[in-house]
N, C-alpha and C. Protein backbone atom coordinates (compact mmCIF):
# COMPACT_ATOMS: atom_id res chain seq x y z
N UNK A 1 -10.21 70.22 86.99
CA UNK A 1 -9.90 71.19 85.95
C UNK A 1 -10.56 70.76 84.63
N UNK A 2 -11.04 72.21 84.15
CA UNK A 2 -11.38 71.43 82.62
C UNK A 2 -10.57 70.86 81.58
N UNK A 3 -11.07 70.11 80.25
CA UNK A 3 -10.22 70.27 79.30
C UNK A 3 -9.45 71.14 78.95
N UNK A 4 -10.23 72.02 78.48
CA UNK A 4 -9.49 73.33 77.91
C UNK A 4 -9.47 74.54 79.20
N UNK A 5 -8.29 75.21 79.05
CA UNK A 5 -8.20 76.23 79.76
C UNK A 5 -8.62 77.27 79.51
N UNK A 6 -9.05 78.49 80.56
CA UNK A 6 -9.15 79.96 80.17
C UNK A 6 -8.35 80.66 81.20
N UNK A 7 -8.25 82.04 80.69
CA UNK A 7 -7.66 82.69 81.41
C UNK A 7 -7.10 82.49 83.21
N UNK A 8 -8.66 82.45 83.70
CA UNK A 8 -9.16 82.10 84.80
C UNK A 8 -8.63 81.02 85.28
N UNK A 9 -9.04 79.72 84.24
CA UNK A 9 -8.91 78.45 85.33
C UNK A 9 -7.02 78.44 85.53
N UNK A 10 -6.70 78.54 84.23
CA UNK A 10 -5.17 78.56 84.56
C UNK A 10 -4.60 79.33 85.84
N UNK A 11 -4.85 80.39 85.99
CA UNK A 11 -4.64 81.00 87.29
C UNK A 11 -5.02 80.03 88.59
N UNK A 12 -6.05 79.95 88.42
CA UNK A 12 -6.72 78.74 89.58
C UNK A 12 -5.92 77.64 89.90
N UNK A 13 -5.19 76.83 88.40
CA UNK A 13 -4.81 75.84 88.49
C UNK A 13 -3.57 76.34 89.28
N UNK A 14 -2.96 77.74 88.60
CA UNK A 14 -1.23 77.70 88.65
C UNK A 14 -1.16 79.27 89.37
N UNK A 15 -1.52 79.41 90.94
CA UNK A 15 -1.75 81.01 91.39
C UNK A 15 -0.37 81.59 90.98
N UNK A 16 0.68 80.89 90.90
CA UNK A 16 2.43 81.99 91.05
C UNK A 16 2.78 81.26 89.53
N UNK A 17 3.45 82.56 89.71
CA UNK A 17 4.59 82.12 88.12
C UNK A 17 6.09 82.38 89.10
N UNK A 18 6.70 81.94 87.82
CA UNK A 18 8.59 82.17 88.51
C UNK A 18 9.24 82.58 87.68
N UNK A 19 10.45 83.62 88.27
CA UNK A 19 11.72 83.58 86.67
C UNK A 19 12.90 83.64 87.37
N UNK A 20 13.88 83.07 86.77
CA UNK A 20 15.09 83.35 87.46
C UNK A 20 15.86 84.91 86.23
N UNK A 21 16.15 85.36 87.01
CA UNK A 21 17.39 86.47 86.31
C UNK A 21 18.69 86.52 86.95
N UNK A 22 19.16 87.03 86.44
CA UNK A 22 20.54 87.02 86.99
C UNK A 22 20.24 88.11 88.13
N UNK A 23 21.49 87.85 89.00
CA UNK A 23 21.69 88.80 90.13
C UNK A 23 22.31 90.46 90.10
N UNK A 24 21.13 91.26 90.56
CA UNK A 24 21.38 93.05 90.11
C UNK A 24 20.70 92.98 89.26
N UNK A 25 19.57 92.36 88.93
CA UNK A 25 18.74 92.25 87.56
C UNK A 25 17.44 93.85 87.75
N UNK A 26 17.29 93.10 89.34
CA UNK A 26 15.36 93.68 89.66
C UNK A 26 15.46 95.05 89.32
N UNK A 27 16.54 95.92 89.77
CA UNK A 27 16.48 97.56 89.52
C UNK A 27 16.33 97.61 87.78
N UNK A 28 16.50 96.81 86.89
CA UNK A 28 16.80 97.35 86.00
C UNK A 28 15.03 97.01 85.05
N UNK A 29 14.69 95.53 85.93
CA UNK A 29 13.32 95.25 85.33
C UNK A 29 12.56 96.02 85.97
N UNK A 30 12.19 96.61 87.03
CA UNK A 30 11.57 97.75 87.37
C UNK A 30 11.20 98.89 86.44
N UNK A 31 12.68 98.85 86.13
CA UNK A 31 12.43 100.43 85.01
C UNK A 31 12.40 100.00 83.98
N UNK A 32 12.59 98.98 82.99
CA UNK A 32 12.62 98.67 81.82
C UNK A 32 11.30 97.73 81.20
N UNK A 33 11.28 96.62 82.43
CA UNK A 33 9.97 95.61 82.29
C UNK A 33 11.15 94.26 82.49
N UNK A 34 10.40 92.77 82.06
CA UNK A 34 11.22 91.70 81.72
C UNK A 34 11.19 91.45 80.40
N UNK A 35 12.27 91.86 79.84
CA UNK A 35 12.68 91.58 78.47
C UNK A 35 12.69 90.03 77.63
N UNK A 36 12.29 89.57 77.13
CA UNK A 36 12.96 88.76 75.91
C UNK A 36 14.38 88.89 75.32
N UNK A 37 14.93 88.33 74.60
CA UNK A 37 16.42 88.16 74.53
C UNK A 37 16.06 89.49 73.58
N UNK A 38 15.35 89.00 72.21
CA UNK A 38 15.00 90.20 71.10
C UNK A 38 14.57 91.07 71.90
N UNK A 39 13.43 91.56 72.92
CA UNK A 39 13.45 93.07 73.66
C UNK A 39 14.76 93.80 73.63
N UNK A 40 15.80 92.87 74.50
CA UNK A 40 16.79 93.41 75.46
C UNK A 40 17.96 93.63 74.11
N UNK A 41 18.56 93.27 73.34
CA UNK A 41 18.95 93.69 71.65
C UNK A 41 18.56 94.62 71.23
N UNK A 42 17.33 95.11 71.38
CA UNK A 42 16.73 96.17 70.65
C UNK A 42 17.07 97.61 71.70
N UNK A 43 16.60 97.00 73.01
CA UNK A 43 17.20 98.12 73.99
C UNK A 43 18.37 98.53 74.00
N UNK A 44 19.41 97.52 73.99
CA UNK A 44 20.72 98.18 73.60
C UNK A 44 21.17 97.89 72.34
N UNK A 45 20.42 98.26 71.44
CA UNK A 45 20.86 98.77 69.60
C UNK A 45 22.04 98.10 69.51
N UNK A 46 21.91 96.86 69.71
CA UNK A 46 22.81 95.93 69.35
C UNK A 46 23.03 95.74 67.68
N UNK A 47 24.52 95.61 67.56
CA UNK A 47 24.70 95.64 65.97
C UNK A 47 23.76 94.77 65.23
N UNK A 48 23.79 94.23 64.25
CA UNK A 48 23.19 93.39 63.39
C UNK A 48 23.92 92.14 63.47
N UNK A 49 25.77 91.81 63.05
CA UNK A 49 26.44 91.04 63.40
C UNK A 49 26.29 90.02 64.46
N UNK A 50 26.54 90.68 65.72
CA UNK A 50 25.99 90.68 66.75
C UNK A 50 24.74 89.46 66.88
N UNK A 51 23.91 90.21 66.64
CA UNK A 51 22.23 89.62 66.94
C UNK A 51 22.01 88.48 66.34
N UNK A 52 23.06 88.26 65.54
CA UNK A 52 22.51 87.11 64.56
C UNK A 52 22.78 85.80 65.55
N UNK A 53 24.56 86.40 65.70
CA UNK A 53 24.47 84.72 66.64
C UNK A 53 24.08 84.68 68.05
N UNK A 54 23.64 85.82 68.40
CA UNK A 54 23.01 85.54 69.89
C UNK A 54 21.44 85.50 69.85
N UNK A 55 20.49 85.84 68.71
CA UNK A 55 19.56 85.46 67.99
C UNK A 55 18.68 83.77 67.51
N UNK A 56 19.59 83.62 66.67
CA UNK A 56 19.30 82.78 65.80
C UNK A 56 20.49 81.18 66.07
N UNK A 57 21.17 81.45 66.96
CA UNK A 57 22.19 80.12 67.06
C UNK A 57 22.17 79.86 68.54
N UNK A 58 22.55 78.66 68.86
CA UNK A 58 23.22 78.00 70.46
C UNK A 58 23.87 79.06 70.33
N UNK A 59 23.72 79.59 71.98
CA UNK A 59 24.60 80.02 73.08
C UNK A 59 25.02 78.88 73.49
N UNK A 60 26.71 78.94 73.29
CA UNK A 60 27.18 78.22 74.20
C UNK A 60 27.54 78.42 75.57
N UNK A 61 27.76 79.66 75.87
CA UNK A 61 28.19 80.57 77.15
C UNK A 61 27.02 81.63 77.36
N UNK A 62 26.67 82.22 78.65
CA UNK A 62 26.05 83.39 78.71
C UNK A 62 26.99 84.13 78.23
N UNK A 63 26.43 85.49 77.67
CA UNK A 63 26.65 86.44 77.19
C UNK A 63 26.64 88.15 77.77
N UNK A 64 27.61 88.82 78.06
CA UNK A 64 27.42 90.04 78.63
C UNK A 64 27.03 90.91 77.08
N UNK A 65 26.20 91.95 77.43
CA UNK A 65 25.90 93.09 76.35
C UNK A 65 25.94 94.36 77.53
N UNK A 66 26.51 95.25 76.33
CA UNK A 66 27.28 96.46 76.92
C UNK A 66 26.11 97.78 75.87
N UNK A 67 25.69 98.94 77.03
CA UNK A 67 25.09 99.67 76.30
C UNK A 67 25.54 101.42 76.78
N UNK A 68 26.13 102.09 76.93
CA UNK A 68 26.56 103.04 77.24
C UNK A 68 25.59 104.09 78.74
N UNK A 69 24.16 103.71 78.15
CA UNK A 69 23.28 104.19 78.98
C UNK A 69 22.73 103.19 80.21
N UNK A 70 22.53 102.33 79.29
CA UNK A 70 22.01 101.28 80.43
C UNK A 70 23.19 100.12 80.47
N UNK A 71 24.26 100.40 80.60
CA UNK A 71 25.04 99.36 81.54
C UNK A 71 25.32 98.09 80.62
N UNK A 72 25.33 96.80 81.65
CA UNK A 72 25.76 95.69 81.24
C UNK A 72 24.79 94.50 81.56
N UNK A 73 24.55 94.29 80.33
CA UNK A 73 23.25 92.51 80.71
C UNK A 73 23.66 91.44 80.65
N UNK A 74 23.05 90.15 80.66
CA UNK A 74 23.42 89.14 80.72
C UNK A 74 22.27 88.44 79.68
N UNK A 75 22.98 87.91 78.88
CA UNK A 75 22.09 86.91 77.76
C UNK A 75 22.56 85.41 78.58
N UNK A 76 21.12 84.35 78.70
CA UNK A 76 22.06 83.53 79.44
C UNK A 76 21.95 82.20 78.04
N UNK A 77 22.60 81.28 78.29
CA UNK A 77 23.28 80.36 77.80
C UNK A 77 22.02 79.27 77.01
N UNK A 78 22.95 78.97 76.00
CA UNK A 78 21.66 77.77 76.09
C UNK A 78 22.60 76.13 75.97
N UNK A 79 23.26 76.21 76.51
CA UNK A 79 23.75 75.17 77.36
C UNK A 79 23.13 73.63 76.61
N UNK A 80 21.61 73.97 77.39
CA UNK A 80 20.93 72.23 77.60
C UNK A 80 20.34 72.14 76.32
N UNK A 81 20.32 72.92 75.06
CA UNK A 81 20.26 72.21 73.77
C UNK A 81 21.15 71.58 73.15
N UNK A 82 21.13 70.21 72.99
CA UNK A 82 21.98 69.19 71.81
C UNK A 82 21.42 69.35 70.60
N UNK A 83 22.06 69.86 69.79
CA UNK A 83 22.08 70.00 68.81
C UNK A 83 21.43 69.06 67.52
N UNK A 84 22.31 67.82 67.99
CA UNK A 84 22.05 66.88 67.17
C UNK A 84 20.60 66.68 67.49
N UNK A 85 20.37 66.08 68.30
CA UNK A 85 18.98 65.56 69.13
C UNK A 85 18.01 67.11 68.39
N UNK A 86 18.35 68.32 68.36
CA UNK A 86 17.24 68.98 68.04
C UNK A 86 17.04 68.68 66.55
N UNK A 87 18.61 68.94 65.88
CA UNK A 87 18.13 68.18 64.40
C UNK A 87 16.60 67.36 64.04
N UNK A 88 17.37 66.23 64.60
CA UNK A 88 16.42 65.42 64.59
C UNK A 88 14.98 65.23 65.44
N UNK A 89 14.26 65.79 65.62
CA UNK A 89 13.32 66.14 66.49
C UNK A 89 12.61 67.40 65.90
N UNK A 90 13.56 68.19 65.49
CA UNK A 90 12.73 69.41 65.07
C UNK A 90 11.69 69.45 63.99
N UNK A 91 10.28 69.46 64.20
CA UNK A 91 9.30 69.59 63.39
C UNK A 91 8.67 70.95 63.12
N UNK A 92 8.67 71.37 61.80
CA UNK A 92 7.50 72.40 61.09
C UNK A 92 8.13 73.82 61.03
N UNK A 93 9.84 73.66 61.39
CA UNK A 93 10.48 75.02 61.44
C UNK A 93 11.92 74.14 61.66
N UNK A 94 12.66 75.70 61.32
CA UNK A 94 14.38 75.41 60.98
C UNK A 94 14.72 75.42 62.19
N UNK A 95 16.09 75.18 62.82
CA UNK A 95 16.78 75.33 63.55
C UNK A 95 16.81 77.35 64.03
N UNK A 96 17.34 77.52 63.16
CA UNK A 96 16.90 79.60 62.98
C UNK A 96 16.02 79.87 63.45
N UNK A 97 14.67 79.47 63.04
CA UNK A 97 13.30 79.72 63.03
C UNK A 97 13.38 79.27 64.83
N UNK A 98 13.62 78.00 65.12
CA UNK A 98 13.28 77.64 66.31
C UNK A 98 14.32 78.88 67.88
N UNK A 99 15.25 79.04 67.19
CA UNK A 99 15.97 79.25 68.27
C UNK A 99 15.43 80.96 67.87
N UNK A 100 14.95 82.00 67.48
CA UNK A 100 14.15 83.44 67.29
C UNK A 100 12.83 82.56 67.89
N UNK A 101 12.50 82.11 67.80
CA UNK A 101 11.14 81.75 68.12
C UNK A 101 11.34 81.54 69.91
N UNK A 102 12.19 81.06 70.62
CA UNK A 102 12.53 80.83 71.89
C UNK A 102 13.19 82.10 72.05
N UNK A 103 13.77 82.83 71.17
CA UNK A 103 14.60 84.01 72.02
C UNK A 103 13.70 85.47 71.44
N UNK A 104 12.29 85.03 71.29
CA UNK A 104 11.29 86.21 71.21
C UNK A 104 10.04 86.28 72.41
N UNK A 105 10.83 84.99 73.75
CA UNK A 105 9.94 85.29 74.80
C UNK A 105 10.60 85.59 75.79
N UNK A 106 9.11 86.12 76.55
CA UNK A 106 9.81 86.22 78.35
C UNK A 106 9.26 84.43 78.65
N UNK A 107 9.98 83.60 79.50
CA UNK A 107 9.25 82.47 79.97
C UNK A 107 9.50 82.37 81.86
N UNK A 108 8.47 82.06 81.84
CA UNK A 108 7.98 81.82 83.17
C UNK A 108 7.46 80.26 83.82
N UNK A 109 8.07 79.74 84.99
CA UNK A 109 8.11 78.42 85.49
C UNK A 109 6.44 78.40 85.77
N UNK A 110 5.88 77.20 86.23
CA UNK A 110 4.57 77.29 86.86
C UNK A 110 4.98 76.81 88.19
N UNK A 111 6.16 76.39 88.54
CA UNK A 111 6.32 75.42 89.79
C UNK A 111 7.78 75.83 90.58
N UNK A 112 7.60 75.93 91.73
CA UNK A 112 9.11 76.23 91.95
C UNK A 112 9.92 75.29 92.31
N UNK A 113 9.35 73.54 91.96
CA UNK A 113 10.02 72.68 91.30
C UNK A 113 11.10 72.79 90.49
N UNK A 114 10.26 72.74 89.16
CA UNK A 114 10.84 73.57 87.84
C UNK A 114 12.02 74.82 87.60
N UNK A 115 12.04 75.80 88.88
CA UNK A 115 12.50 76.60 88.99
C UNK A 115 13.89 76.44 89.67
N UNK A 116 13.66 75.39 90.60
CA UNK A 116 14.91 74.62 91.61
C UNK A 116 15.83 74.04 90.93
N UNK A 117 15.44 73.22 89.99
CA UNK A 117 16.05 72.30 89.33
C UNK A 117 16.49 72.97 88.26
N UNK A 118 16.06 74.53 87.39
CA UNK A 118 17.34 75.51 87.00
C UNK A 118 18.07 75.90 87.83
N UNK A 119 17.96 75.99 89.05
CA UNK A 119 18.87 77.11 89.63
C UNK A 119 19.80 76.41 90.21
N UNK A 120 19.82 74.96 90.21
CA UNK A 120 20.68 74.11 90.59
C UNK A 120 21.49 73.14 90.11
N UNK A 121 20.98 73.39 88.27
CA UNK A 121 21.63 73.27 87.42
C UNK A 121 23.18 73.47 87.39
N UNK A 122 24.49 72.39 86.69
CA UNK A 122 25.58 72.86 87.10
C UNK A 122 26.35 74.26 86.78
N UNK A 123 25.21 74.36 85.59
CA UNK A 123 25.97 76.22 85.12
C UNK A 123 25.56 77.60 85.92
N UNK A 124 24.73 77.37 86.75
CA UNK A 124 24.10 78.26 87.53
C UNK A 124 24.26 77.95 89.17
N UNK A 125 24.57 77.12 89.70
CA UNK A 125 24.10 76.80 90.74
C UNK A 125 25.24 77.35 91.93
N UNK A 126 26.16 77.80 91.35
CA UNK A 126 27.42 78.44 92.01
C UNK A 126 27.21 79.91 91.99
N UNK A 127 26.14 80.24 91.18
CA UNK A 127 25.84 81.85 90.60
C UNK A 127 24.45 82.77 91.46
N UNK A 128 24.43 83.40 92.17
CA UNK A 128 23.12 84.32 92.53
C UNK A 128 22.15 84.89 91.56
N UNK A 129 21.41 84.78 91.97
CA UNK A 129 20.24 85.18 90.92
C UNK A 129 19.09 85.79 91.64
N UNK A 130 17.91 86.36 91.15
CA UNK A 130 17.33 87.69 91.72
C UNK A 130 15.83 86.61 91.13
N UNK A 131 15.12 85.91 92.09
CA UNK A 131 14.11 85.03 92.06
C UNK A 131 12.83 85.77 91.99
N UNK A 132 12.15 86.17 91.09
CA UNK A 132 10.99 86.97 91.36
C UNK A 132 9.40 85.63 91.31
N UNK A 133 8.65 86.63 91.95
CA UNK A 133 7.74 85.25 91.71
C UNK A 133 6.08 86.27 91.94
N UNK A 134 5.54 85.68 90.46
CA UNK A 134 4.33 86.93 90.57
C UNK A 134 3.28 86.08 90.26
N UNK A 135 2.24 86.92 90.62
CA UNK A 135 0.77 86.89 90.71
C UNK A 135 0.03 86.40 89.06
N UNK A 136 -0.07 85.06 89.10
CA UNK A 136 -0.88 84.99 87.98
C UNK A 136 -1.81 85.58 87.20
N UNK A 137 -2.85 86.07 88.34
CA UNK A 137 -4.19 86.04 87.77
C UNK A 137 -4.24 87.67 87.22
N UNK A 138 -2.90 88.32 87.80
CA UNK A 138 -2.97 89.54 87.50
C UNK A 138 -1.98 89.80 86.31
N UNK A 139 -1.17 89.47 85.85
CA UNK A 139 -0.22 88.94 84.65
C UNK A 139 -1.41 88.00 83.30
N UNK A 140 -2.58 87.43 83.72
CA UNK A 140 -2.88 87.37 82.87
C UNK A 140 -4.48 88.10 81.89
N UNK A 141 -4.43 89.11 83.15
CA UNK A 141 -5.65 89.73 83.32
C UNK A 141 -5.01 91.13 82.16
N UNK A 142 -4.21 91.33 82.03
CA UNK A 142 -3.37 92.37 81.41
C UNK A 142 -3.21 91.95 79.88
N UNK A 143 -2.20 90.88 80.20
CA UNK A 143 -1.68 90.10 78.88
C UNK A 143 -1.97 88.88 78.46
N UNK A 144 -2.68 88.74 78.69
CA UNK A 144 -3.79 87.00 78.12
C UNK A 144 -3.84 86.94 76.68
N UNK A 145 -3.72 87.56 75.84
CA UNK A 145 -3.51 87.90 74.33
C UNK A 145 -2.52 86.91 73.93
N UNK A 146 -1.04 87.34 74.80
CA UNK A 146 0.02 87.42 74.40
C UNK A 146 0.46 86.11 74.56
N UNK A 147 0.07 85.66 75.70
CA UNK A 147 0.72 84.14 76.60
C UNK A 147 0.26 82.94 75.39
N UNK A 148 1.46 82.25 75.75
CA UNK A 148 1.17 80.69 75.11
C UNK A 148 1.88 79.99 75.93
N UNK A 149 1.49 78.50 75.83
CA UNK A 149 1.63 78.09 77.18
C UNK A 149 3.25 76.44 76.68
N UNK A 150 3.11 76.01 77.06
CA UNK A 150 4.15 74.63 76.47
C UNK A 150 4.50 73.86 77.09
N UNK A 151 4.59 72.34 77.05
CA UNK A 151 4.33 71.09 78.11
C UNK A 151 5.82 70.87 78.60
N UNK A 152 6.81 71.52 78.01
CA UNK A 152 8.18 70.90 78.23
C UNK A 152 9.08 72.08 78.40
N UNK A 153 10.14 71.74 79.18
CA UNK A 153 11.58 72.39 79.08
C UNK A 153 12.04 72.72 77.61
N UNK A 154 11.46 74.29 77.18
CA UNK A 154 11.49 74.56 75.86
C UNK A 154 13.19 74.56 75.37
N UNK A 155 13.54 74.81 76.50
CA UNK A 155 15.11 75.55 76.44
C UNK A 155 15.93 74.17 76.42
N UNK A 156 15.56 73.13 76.47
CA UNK A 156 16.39 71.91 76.95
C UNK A 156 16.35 71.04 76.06
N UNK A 157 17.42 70.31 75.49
CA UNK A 157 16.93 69.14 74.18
C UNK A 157 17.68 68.42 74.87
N UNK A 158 17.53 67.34 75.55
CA UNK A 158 19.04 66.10 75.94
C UNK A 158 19.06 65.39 74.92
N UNK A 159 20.43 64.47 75.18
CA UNK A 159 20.40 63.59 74.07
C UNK A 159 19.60 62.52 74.42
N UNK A 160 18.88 62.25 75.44
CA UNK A 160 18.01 60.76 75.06
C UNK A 160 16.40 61.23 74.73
N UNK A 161 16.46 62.56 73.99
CA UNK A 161 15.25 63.15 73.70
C UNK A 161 14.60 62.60 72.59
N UNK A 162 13.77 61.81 72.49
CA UNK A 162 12.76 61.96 71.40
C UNK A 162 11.50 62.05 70.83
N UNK A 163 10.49 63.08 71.76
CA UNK A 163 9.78 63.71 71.31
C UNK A 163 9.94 65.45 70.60
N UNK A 164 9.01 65.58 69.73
CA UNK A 164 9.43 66.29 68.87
C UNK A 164 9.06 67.92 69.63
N UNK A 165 9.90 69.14 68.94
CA UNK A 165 9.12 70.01 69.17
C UNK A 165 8.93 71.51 67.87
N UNK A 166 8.73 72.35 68.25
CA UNK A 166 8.93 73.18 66.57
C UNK A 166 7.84 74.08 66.44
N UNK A 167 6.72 73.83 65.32
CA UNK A 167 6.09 74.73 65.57
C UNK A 167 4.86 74.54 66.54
N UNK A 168 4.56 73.50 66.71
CA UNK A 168 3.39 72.97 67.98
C UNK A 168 3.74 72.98 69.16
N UNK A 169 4.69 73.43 69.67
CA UNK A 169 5.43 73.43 70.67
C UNK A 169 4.79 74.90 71.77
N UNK A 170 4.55 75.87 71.33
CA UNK A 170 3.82 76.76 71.99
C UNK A 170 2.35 77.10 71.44
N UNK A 171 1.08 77.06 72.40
CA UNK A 171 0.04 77.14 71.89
C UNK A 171 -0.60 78.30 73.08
N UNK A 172 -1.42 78.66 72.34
CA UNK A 172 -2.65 80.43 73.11
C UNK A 172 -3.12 79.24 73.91
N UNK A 173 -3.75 79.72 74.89
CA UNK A 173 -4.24 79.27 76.22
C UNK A 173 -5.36 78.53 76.03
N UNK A 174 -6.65 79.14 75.33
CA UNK A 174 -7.54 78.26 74.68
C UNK A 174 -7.66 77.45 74.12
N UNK A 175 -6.55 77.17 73.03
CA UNK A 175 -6.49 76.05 72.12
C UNK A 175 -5.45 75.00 72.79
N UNK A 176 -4.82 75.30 73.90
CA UNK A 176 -3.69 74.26 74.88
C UNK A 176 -4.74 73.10 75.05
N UNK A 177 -3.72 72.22 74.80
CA UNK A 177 -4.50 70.59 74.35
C UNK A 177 -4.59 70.19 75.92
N UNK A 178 -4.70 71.12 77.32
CA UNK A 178 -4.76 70.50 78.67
C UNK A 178 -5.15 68.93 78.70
N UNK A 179 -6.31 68.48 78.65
CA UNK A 179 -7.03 67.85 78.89
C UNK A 179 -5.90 66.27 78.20
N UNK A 180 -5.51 66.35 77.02
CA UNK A 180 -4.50 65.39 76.40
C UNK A 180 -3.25 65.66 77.13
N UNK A 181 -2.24 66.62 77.48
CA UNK A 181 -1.43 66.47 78.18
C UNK A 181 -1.62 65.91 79.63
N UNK A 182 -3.04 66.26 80.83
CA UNK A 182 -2.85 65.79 81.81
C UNK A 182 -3.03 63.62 81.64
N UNK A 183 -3.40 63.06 80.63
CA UNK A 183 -3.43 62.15 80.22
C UNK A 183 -1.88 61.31 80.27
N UNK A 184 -1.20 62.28 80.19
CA UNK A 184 0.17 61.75 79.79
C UNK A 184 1.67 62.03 80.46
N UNK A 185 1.25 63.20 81.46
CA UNK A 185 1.77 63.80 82.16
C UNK A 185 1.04 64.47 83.21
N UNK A 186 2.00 64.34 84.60
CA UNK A 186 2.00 65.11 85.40
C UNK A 186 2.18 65.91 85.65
N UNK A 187 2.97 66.48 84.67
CA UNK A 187 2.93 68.13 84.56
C UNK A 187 2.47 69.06 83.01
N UNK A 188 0.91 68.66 83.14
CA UNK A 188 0.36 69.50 81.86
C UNK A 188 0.54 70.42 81.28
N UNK A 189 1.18 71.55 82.09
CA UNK A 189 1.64 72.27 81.66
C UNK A 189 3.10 72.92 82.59
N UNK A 190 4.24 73.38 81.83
CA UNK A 190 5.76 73.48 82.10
C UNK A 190 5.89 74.86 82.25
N UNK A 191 5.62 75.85 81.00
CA UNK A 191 6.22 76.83 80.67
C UNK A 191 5.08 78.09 80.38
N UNK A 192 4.99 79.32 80.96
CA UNK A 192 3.92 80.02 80.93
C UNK A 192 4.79 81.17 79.63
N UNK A 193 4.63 81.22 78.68
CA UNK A 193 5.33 82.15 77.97
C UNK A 193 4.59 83.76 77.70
N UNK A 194 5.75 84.81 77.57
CA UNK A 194 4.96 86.47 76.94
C UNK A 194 5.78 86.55 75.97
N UNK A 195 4.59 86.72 75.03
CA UNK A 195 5.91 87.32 73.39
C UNK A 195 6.46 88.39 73.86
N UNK A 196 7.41 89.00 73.22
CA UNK A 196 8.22 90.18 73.34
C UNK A 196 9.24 90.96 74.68
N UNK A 197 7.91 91.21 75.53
CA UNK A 197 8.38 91.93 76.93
C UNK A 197 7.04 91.91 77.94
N UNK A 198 7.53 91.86 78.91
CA UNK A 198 5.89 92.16 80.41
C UNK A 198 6.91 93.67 80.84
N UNK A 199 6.30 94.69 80.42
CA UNK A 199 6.96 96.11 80.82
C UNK A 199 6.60 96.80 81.89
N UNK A 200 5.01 95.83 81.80
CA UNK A 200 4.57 96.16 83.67
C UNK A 200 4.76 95.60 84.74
N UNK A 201 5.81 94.36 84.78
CA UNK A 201 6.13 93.35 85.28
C UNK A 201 6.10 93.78 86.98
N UNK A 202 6.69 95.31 86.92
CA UNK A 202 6.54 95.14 88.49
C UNK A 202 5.31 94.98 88.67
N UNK A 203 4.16 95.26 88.39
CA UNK A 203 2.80 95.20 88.98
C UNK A 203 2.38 93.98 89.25
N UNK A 204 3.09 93.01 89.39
CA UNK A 204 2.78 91.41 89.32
C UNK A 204 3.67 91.02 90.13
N UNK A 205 4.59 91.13 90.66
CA UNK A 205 5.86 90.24 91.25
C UNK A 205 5.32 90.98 92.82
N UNK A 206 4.89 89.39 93.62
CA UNK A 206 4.71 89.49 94.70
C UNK A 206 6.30 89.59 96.08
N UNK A 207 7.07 88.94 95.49
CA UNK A 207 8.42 88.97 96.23
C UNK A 207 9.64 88.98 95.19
N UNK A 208 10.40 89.54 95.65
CA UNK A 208 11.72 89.32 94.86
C UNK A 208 13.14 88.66 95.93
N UNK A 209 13.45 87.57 95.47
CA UNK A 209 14.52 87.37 95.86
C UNK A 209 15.80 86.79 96.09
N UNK A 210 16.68 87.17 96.32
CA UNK A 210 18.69 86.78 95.70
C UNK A 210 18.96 85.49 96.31
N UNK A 211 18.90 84.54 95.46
CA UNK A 211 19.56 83.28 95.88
C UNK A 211 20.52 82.63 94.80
């Protein structure tokens, strides 16, 4: 692989992406797309009140949202951030800034490693979920603009964490420092991210399925 990535080689490197959703999810991403936390708020005209702390603060619990037309969602948790540990760690943006900045993507596994080891997580692992798993090269043939990529469990701060993360933490595909992460890690890259929403999402998801 080269240093730097393009569109292309990333696909090459990484043919499937992954997401977990909750279970009864797929009918609704079909017709809607895969949302971001901010998409799925905006879809159901969620108050202002509201948005702020499921926005901008730890989830401590998943979250149901209720919309008259479209039913009932699931915001899920953010659990595996420590707080303290992000304090301290967080570089080039606020706590606010960081947690809108994570809840303004869709994210996607590269490994179904990565993907196992959420779903078997202790807050989930008793719970069904609707496993989709799509076609890279065609997800980025669409939206390659949009994607930025990130070496770590964005969603996760433990407490024996101390490398930093913030605003360097997600980078466009071209400028992804590959070549320095495979140096240092075995897994160069973690997290395939889409700002906002993938609304064509079905056109990419080779299987879907409830585990």
């Amino acid at each position: 692989m080269p240093e730097r990535l393009t569109p292309e080689t990333l696909a090459q490197r990484y043919p499937r992406l992954y997401h977990m959703a909750e279970a009864g999810s797929w009918a609704s991403i079909q017709q809607h797309g895969l949302l971001s936390t901010t998409a799925l708020l905006d879809l159901f005209e969620a108050p202002a009140e509201q948005r702020y702390s499921l926005e901008a603060q730890r989830r401590p619990e998943s979250v149901p949202i209720h919309h008259p037309a479209h039913g009932t969602a699931w915001i899920r948790d953010n659990k595996p951030i420590n707080e303290t540990v992000l304090r301290r760690t967080l570089k080039g943006m606020t706590e606010e800034e960081f947690y809108l900045t994570l809840n303004s993507r869709v994210f996607f596994w590269v490994s179904i490693d990565r993907l196992d080891r959420l779903r078997n997580a202790p807050p989930y692992r008793n719970r069904r979920h609707d496993i989709l798993e799509l076609d890279t090269a065609a997800l980025l043939k669409r939206h390659y603009q949009r994607v930025e990529l990130c070496h770590l469990n964005s969603g996760a701060v433990h407490p024996a964490a101390t490398y930093p993360r913030g605003a360097g933490t997600f980078a466009p595909i071209e400028s992804y420092q590959y070549g320095e992460r495979k140096l240092v890690s075995s897994e160069p890259v973690v997290e395939v991210t889409v700002s906002y929403a993938v609304p064509d999402v079905r056109d990419f998801v080779i299987s879907v399925t409830a585990r």
